[in-house]
Protein backbone atom coordinates (compact mmCIF):
# COMPACT_ATOMS: atom_id res chain seq x y z
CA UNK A 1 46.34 71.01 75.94
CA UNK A 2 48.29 68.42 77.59
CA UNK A 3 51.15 69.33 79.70
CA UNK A 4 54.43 69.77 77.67
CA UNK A 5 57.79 67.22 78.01
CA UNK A 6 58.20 64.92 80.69
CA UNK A 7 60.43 65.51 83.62
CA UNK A 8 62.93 62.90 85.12
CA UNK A 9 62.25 59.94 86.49
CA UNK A 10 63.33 61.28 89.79
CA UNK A 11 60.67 64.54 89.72
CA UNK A 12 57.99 62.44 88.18
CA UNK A 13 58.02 60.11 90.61
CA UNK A 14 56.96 63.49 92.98
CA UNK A 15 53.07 62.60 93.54
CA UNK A 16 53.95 58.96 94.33
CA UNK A 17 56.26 60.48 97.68
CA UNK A 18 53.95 63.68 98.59
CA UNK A 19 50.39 63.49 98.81
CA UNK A 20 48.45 66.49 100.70
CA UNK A 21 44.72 65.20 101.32
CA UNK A 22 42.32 67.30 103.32
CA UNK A 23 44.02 67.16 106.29
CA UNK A 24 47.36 68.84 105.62
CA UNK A 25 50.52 67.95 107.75
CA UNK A 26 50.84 70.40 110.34
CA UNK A 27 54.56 71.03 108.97
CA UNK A 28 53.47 72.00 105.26
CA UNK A 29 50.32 74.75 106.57
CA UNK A 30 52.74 77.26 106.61
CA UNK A 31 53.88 77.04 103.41
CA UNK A 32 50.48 75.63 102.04
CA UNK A 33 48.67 78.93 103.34
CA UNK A 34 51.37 81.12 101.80
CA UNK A 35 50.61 79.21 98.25
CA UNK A 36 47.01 80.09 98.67
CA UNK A 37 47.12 83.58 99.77
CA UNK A 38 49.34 84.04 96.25
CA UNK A 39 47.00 82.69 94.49
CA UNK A 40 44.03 84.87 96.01
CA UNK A 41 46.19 87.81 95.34
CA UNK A 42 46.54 86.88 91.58
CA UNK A 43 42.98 86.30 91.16
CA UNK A 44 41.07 88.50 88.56
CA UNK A 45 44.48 90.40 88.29
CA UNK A 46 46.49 90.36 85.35
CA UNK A 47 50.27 90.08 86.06
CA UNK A 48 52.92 91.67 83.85
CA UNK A 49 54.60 88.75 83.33
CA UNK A 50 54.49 85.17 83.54
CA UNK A 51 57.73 83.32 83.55
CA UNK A 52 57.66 79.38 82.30
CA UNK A 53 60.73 77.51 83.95
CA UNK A 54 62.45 77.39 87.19
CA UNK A 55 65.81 77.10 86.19
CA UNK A 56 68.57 79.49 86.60
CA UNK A 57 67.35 82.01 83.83
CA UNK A 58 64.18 81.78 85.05
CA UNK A 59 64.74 82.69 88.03
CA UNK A 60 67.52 85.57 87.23
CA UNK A 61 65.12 86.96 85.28
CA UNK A 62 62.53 86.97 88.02
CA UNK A 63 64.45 88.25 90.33
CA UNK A 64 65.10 91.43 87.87
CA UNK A 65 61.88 91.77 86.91
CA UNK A 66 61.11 91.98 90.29
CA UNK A 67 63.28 94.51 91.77
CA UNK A 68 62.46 96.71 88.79
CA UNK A 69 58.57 96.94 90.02
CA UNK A 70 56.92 94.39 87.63
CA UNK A 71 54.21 91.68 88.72
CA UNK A 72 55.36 88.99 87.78
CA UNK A 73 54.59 85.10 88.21
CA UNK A 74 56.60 82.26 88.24
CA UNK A 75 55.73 78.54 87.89
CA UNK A 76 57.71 75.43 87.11
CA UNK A 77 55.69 71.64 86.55
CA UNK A 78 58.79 70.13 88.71
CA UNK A 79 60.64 71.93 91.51
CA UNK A 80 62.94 74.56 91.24
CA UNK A 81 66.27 73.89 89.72
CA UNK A 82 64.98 70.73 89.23
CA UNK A 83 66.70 69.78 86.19
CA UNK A 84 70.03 70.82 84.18
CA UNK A 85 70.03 73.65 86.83
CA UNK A 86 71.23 71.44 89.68
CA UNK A 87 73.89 69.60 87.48
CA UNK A 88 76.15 72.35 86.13
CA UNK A 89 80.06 71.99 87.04
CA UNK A 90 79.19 75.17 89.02
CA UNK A 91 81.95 77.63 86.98
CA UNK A 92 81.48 81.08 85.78
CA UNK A 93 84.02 81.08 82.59
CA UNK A 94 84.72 83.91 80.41
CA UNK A 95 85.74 83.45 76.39
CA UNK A 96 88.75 81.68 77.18
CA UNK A 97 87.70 79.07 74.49
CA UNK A 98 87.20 81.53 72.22
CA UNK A 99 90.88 82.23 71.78
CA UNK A 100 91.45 79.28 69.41
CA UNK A 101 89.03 81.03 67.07
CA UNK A 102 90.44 84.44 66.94
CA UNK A 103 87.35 85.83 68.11
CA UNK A 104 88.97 88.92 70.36
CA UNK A 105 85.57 90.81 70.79
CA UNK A 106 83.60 87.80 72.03
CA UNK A 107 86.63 86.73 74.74
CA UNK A 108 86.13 91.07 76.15
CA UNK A 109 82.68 90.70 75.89
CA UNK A 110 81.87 87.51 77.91
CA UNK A 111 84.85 88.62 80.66
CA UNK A 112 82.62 91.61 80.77
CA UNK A 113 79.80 89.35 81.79
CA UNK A 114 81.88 87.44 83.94
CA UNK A 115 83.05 89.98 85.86
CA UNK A 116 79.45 92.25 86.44
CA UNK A 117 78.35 88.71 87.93
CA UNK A 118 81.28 88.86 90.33
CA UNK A 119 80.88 92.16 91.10
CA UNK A 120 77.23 91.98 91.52
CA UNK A 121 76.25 89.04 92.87
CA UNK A 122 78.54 88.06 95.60
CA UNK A 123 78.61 86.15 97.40
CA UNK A 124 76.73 83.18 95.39
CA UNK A 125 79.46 84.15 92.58
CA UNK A 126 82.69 84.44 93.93
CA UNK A 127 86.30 84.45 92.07
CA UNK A 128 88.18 81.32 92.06
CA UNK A 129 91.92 80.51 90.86
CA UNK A 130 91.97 77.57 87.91
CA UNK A 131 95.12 75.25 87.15
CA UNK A 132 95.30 74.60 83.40
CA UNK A 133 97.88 71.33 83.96
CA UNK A 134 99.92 71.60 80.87
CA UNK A 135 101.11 68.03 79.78
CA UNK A 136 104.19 68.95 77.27
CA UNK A 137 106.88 71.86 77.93
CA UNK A 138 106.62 72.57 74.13
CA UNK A 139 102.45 72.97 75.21
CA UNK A 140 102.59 74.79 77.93
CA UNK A 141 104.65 77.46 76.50
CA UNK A 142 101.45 77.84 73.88
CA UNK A 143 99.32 77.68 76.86
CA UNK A 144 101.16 80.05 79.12
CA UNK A 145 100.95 82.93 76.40
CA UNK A 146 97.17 82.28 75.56
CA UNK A 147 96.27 82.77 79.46
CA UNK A 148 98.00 85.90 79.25
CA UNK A 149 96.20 87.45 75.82
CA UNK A 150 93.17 86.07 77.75
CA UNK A 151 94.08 88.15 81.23
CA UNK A 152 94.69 91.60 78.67
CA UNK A 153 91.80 90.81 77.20
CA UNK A 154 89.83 90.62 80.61
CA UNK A 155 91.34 94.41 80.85
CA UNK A 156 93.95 93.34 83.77
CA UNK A 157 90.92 92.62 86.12
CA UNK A 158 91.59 89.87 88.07
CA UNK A 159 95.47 88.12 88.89
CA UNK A 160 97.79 87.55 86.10
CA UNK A 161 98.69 84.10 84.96
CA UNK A 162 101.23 82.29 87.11
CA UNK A 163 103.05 79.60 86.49
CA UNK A 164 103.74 76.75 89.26
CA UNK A 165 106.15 73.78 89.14
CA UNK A 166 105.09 72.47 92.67
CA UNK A 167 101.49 72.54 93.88
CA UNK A 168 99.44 70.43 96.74
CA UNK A 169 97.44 68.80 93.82
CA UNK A 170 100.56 66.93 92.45
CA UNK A 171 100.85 64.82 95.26
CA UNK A 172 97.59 62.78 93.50
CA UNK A 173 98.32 63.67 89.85
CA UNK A 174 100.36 61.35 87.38
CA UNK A 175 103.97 62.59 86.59
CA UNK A 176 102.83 63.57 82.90
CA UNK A 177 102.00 67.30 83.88
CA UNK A 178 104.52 69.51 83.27
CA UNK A 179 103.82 71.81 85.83
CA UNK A 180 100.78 73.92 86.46
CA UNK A 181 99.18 77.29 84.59
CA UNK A 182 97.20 79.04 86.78
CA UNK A 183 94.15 81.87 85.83
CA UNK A 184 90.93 83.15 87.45
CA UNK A 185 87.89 82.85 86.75
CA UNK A 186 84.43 82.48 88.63
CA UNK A 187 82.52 79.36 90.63
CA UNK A 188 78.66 79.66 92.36
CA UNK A 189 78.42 78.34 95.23
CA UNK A 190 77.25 76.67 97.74
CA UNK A 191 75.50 74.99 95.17
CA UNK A 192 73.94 75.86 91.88
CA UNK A 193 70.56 75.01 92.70
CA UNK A 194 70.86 76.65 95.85
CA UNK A 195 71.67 79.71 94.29
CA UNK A 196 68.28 79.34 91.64
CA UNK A 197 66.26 79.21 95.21
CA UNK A 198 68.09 82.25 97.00
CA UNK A 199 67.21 84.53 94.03
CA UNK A 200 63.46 83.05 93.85
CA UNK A 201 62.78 83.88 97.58
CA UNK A 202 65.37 86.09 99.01
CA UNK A 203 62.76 89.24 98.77
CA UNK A 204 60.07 89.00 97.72
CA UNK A 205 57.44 92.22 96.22
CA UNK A 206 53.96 92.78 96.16
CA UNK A 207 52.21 91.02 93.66
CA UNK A 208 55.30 88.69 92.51
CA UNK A 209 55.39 85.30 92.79
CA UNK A 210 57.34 82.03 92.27
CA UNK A 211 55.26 78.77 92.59
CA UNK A 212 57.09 74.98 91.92
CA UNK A 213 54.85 72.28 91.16
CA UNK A 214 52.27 74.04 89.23
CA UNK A 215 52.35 73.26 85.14
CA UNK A 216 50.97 75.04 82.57
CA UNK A 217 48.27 72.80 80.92
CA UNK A 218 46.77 74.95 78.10
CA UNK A 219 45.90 78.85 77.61
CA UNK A 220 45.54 81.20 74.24
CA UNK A 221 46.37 84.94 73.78
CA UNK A 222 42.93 87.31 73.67
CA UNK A 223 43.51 89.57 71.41
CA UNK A 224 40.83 92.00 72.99
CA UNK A 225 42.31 92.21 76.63
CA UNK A 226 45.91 92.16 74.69
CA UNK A 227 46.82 89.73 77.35
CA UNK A 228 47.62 86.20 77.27
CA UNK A 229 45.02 83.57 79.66
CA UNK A 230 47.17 80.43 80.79
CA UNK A 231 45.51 77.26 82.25
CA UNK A 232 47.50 75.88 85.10
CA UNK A 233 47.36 73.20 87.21
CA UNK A 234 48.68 73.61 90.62
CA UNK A 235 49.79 69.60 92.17
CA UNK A 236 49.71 71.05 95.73
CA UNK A 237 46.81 72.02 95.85
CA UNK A 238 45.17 69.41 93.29
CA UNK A 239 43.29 72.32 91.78
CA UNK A 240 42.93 74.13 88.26
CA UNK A 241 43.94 77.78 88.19
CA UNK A 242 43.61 80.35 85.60
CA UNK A 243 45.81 83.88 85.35
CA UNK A 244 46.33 86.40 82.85
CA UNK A 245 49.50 88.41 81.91
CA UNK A 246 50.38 91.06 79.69
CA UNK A 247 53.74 88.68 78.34
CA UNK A 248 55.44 85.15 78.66
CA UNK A 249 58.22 84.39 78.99
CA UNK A 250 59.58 81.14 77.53
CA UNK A 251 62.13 79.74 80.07
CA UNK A 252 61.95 75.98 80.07
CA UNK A 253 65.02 75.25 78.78
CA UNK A 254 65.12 71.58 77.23
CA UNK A 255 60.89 72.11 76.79
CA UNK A 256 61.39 75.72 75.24
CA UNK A 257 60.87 73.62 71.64
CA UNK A 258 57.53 71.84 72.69
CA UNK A 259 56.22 74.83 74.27
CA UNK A 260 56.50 77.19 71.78
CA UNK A 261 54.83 74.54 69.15
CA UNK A 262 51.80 73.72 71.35
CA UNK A 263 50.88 77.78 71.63
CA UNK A 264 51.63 78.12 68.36
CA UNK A 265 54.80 80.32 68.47
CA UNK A 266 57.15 80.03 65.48
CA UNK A 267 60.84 81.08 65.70
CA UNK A 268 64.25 81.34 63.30
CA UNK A 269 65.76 79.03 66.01
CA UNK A 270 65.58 75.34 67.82
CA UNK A 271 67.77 73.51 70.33
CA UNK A 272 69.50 71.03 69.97
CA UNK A 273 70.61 68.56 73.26
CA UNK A 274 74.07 68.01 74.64
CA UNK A 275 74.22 65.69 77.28
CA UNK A 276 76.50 66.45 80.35
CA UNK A 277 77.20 64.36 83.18
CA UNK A 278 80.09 64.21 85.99
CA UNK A 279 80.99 62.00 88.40
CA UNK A 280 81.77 62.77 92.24
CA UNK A 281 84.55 61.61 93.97
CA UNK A 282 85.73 61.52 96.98
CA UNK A 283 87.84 64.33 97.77
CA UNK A 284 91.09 64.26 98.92
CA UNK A 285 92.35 66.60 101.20
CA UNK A 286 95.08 68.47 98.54
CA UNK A 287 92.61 68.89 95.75
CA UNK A 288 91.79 72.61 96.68
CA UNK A 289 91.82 74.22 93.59
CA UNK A 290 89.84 73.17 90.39
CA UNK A 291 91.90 71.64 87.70
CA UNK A 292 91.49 71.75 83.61
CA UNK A 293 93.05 68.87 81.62
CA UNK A 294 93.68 68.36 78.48
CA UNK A 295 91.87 64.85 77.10
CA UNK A 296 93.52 62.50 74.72
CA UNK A 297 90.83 63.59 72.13
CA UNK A 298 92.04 66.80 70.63
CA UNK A 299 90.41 69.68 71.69
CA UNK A 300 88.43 68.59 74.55
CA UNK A 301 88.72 69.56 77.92
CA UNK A 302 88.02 68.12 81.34
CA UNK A 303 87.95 69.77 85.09
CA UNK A 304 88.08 67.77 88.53
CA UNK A 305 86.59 70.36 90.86
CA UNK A 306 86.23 70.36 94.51
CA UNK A 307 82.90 71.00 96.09
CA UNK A 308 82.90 70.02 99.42
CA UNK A 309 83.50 66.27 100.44
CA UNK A 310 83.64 65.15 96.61
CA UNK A 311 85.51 66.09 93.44
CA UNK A 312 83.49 66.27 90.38
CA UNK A 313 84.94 65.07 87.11
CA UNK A 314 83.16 66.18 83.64
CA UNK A 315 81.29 66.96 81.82
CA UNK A 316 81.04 64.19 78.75
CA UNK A 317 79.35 66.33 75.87
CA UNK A 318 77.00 63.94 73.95
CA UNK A 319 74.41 65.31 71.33
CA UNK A 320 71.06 63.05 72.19
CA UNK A 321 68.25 63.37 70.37
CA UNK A 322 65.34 63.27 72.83
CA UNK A 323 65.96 65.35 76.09
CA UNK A 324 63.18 63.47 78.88
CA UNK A 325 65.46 60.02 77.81
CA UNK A 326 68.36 61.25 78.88
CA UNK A 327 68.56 62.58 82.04
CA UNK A 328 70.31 59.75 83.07
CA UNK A 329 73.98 58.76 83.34
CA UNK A 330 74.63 55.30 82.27
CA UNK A 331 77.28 52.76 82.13
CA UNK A 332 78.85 53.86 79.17
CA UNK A 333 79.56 57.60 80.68
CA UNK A 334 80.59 56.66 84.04
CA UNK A 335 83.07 54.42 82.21
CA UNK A 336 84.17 57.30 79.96
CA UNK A 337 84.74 59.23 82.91
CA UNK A 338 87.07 56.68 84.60
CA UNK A 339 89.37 55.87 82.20
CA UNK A 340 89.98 59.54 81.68
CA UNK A 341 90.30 60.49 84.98
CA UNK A 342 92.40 57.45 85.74
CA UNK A 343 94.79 58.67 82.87
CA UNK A 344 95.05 61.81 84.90
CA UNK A 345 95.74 60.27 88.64
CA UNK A 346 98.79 58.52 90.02
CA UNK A 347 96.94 55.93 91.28
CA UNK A 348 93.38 54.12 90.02
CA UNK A 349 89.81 55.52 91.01
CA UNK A 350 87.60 53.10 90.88
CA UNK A 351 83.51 52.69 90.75
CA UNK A 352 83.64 52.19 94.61
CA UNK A 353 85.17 55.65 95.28
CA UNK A 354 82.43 57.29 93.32
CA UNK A 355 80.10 59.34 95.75
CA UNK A 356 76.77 60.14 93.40
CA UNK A 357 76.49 61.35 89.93
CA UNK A 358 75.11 64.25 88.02
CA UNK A 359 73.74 64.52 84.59
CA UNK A 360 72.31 67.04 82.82
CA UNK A 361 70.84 68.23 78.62
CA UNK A 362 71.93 71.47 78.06
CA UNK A 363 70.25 73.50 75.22
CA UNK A 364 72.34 74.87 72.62
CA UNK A 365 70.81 77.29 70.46
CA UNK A 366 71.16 76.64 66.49
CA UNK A 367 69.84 78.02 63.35
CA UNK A 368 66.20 75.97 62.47
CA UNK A 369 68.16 74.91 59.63
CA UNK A 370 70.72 73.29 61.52
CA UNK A 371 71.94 69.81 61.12
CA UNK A 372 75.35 69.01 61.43
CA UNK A 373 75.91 66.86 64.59
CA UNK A 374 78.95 68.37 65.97
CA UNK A 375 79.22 70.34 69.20
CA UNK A 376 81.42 73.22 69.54
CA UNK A 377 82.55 75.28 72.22
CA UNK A 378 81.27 78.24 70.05
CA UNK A 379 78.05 76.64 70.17
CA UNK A 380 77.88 75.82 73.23
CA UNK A 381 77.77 79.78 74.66
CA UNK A 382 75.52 81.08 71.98
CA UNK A 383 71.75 82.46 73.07
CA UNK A 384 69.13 84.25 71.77
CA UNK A 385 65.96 86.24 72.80
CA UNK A 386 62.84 84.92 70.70
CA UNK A 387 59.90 87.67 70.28
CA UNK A 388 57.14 86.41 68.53
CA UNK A 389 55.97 88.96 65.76
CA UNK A 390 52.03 89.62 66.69
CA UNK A 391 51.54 88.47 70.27
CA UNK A 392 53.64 89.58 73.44
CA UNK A 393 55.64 86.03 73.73
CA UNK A 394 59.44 85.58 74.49
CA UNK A 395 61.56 82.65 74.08
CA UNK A 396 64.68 81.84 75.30
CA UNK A 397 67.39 79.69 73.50
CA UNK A 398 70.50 78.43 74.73
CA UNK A 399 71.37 79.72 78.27
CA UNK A 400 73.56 78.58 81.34
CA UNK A 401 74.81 80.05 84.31
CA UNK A 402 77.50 82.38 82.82
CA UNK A 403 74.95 84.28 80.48
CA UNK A 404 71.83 84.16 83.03
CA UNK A 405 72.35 87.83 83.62
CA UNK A 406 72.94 88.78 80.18
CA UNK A 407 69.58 86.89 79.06
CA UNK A 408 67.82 88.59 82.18
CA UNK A 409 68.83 92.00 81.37
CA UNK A 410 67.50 91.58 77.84
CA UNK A 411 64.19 90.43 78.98
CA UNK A 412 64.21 93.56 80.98
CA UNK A 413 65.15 95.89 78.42
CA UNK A 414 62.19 94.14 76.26
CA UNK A 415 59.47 94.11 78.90
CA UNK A 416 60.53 97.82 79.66
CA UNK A 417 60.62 98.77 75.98
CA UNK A 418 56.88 97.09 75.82
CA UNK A 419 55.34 97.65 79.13
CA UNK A 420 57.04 100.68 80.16
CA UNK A 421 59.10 101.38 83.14
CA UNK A 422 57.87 100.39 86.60
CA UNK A 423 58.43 102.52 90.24
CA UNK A 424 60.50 99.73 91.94
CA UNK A 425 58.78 98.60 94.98
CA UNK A 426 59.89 98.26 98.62
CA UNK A 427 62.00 94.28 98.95
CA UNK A 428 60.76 92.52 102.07
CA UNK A 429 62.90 89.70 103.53
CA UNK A 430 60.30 86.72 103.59
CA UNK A 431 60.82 83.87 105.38
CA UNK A 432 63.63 82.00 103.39
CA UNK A 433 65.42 84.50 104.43
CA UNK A 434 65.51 84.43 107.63
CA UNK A 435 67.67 82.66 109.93
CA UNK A 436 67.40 78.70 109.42
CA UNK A 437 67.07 75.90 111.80
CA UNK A 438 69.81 73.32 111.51
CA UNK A 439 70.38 70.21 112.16
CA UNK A 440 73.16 67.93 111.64
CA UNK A 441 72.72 64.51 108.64
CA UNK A 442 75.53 61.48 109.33
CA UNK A 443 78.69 62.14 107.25
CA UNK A 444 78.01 66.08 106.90
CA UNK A 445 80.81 68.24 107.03
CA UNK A 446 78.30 70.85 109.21
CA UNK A 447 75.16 71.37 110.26
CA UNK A 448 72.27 71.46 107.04
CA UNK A 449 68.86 73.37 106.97
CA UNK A 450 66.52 71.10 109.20
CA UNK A 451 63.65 69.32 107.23
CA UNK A 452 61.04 71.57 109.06
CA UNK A 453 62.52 74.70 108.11
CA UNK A 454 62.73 73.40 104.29
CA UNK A 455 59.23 72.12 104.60
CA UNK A 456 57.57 75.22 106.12
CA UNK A 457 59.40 78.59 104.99
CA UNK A 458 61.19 76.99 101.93
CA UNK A 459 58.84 75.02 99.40
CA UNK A 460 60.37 71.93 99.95
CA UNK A 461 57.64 69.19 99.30
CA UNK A 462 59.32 65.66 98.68
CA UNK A 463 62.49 63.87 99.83
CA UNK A 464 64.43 64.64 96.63
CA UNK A 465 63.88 67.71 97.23
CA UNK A 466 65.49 68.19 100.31
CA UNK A 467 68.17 65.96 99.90
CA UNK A 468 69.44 67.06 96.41
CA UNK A 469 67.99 70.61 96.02
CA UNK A 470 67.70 72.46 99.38
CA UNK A 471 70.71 70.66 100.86
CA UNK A 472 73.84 69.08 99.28
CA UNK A 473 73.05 65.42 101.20
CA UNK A 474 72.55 63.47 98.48
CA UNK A 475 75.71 64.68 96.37
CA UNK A 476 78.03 64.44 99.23
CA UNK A 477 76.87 61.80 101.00
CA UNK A 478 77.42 57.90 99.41
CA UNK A 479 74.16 56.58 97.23
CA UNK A 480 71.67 59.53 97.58
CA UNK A 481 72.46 59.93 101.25
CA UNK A 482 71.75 56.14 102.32
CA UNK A 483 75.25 55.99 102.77
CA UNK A 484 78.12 53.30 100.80
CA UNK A 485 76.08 50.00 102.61
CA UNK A 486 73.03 51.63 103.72
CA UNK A 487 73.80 52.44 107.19
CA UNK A 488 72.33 55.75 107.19
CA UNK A 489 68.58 54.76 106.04
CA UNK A 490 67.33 55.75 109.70
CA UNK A 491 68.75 59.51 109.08
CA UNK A 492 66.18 59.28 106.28
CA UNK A 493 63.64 57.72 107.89
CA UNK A 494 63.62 60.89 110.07
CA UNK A 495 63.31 63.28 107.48
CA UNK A 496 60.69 61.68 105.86
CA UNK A 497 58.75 61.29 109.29
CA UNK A 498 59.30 65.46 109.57
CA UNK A 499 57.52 66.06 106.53
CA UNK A 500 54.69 64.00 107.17
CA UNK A 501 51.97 63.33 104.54
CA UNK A 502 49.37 60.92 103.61
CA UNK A 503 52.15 58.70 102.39
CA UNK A 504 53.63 57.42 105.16
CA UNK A 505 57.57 57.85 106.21
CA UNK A 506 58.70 54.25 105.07
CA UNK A 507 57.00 54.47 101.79
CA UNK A 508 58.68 57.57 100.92
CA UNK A 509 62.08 56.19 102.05
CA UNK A 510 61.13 53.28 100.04
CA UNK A 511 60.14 55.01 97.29
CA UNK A 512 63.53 57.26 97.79
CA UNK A 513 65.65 54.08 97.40
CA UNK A 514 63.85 52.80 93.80
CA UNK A 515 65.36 55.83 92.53
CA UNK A 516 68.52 55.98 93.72
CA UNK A 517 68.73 52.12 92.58
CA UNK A 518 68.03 52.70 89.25
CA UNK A 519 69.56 55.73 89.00
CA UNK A 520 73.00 55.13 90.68
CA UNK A 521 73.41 51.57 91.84
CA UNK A 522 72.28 50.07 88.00
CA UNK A 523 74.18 52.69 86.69
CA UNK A 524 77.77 51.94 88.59
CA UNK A 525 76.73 47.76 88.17
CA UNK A 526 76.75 48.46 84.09
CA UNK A 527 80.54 49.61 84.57
C-alpha cells in the first residue's frame, strides 16, 4: 500500500534538505536516540491507540488520551502542524454566525466550547476583544443588538458589547465605518502550530508517543489478536517499522478521504475542500485589536488581525477540488485580498508591503451525498466522529481549532466506552519543556528558540521547520526570513550550518530559497 495524499511542495521537498547517513550530526543524536528508544519501547507491544495526523485534533486528542492513562502513538508523514494547522487566522469563535440562522441552541452550545477552552487551556487560548466595524448607522444598529443576543446567549460570561466612536485603529481605516462594535471572543497564541507542538511534548507518559516524519505505508486489522497491524515507514531513520494497536484513529484531515478508502473503511460522510489563505502585512503600530469587516459580497466576512510584526488579512473561502494542488496561494487570491483590504484602508497597501503568506484546505464535513458547491458558515463548523461498524477504526470529519476539544473528548468517551477506563499515569516534563536556549534572528521583535535547542530536544529536522513551525521567522520576517532584498541570507546560512547533515549548509539554504521563490516571489509577480 502506497503512502496516502501528497504533502506540499514545501514538506515534500523535506528529504532533499535533511539527510541523516550513518554518521549522524552530533546536534540531531539527542533527538535521534530518543526516536529509537520509542521505538524499542513499542516493539512487540500493542498500543491502545494509534493516532494518524499531526494536526491540531490530532494532537488534542493525544494529549487527552494521554493524561487519561492510554498508550497511545502518534505519527504524521510530514511534520507536525505541518499543514492547514499552521495557517489558521488563529481565533477561537463561538456561534456568532449562527445568529442569522436562528439557530439559538447551536450559538450556547459552541460559546460553551469556547469558553471550557479558555478556561482550560490558558495560556495558549486566551480571551481577546473583537471590533465588528459597522459601515452604515442603519447597520450597525442591527449589528449592535445581535452582539448583545450573542453575549446573553454566551450566559453573560465574558464583557458586554460596547460601542466606540473613536478607536486607535481609525487612524488607518477609511472614513466609511461608522464607528466600532466591540465583543470577545478567543485567539491561540503564540502561534497555532506552536500550540499543536506544546500539547505533543509538554509531558509526556510511559508508553505514549508522538513521532513526525514517519507515514503509514500499509497494515490490515487481524481479526484474531482484535488489533489492527500498521506498516510504517519512519524517514529518519530510513527504516520499516511495524506496531499494533487495539484502535485508529483517523486524523489526517484533508487525507481522512484517501485513508479510509485504502483500509477499506466506509462511512455516511466525505469532505469536501475550502481553500483559505491570508496575507501578512506589515503592522502598524495602532492596529492592536483584531478587526471584522463586512465585504462588498453579501454575507461574507473578513478580519485584519495582529500577530506580532504583521497583520493578517483573510481568509478567501474557495471550494477546490483536489486538496495536495492547492496548498498554494496564487495571483488571483493575493489580488482578491488587496482590493478588499484596500477598500477597507485610508490609504493603498500594496504587494511590496506584504510580509509572507498563508494558505490553507480546510475539511468541511458533508453528507456522501453531497453536491451542491456552496460553502456556508453552517458548514463550515460541522464535525463528526466516524466508527466503522466491525473493526475498532475512527474517523474524523470536519475539525478546526475551535472544536479540537470537543472532537478530543469524544474520542475519549469512545476509546473509554471500548477499551475501558485507564489509571492515569504520573506526567513527566521532557525536554521541550524545559527552559530553551535563545538566540536572537535579524528583524525579530525578541529573542527565538536557538536552532540547537529545536534540533536536539524539539524534533525539528529541516529549515522549514524551524523557520515556519518552531519559530514565527518566516511569517514575520520579509520572504521566508531572507529578508525584502535578501540581506539576511547569512542569518540562514547559520541555521542551516547548526543543524548540520549530509547535505551541506548552502544547499539547504539553496534549496530554502526554490521554495520560497515559487511559493511567494511567483506568487506576488502574478499580481
Amino acid at each position: 500500500m502506497d503512502e496516502v495524499g501528497e504533502r506540499p511542495a514545501s514538506v515534500n521537498c523535506f528529504r532533499k534538505m535533511i539527510v541523516l547517513d550513518h554518521a549522524i550530526p552530533e546536534v540531531f543524536k539527542r533527538s535521534t536516540l530518543r526516536r529509537e528508544a520509542a521505538w524499542d519501547a513499542l516493539r512487540g507491544e500493542t498500543v491502545d491507540v494509534a493516532i494518524i495526523g499531526g494536526g491540531v485534533v490530532g494532537a488534542c486528542t493525544y494529549a487527552r488520551l494521554r493524561a487519561t492513562g492510554y498508550r497511545v502513538l502518534l505519527v504524521d508523514k510530514g511534520d507536525f502542524a505541518g499543514a492547514t494547522s499552521q495557517a489558521s487566522g488563529m481565533m477561537i469563535w463561538g456561534g456568532l454566525p449562527y445568529l442569522r440562522n436562528g439557530e439559538l441552541r447551536t450559538v450556547v452550545k459552541l460559546c460553551a466550547a469556547r469558553d471550557t477552552m479558555l478556561r482550560e487551556l490558558s495560556p495558549y487560548v486566551r480571551a481577546q476583544s473583537f471590533r465588528y466595524l459597522a459601515p452604515r448607522p442603519g447597520r450597525r444598529l442591527l449589528v449592535h443588538t445581535a452582539l448583545y443576543l450573542y453575549w446573553l446567549l454566551g450566559g453573560l460570561r465574558n464583557s458586554r458589547p460596547r460601542s466606540e466612536l473613536d478607536f486607535p485603529e481609525r487612524s488607518f481605516l477609511h472614513g466609511r465605518h461608522a464607528g466600532s462594535l466591540t465583543f470577545d471572543e478567543g485567539v491561540v497564541g503564540p502561534s497555532d502550530a506552536g500550540w499543536v507542538l506544546d500539547m505533543l511534548f509538554a509531558q509526556q507518559t510511559p508508553g505514549s508517543v508522538a513521532l513526525n516524519y514517519c507515514a503509514v505505508r500499509g497494515g490490515a486489522y487481524e481479526p484474531d489478536a482484535q488489533c489492527w497491524r500498521l506498516e510504517l515507514c519512519d524517514a529518519i531513520g530510513h527504516t520499516a517499522r511495524s506496531i499494533r494497536t487495539r484502535w485508529v484513529v483517523n486524523a489526517a484531515g484533508v487525507w481522512t478521504d484517501a485513508l479510509d478508502r485504502r483500509f477499506g473503511i466506509e462511512t455516511s460522510y466525505k469532505h469536501v475542500f475550502s481553500k483559505g489563505v491570508f496575507i501578512n502585512v506589515r503592522r502598524l503600530p495602532e492596529h492592536r485589536l483584531p478587526l471584522v469587516f463586512e465585504t462588498r459580497a453579501p454575507g461574507d466576512y473578513v478580519a485584519l488581525i495582529p500577530w506580532g510584526l504583521v497583520s493578517m488579512f483573510g481568509p478567501t473561502e474557495m471550494v477546490v477540488p483536489d486538496p495536495d494542488s492547492s496548498f498554494q496561494a496564487d495571483g488571483s487570491d493575493v489580488r482578491q485580498l488587496l482590493d478588499e483590504l484596500n477598500h477597507q484602508l485610508a490609504r493603498p497597501c500594496g504587494k511590496e508591503d506584504i510580509v509572507s503568506l498563508r494558505c490553507g484546505v480546510r475539511t468541511l464535513a458533508v453528507e456522501r451525498s453531497w453536491e451542491r458547491t456552496r460553502v456556508s458558515q453552517r458548514l463550515s463548523r460541522r464535525h463528526f466522529l466516524c466508527a466503522d461498524r466491525e473493526r475498532p477504526w475512527l474517523s474524523v470529519f470536519g475539525g478546526r481549532l475551535t472544536n479540537c476539544g470537543t472532537l478530543a473528548e469524544m474520542i475519549l468517551a469512545h476509546v473509554r466506552g471500548a477499551l475501558g477506563p485507564r489509571t492515569p499515569t504520573l506526567a513527566s516534563a521532557t525536554d521541550f519543556a524545559r527552559p530553551p536556549e535563545h538566540e536572537s534572528f535579524a528583524e525579530m521583535p525578541g529573542p527565538v528558540v536557538s536552532a540547537r535547542w529545536a534540533a536536539e530536544h524539539a524534533m525539528c529536522w529541516c529549515l522549514d521547520d524551524y523557520l515556519r513551525r518552531r519559530t514565527n521567522i518566516s511569517q514575520w520576517v520579509p520572504r521566508g526570513g531572507f529578508g525584502r532584498h535578501g540581506e539576511h541570507a547569512a542569518e540562514l546560512l547559520r541555521v542551516a550550518e547548526t543543524l548540520g547533515g549530509a547535505v551541506t549548509a548552502a544547499e539547504r539554504v539553496a534549496a530554502y530559497r526554490v521554495q520560497v521563490e515559487r511559493e511567494f516571489d511567483r506568487v506576488l509577480a502574478e499580481c
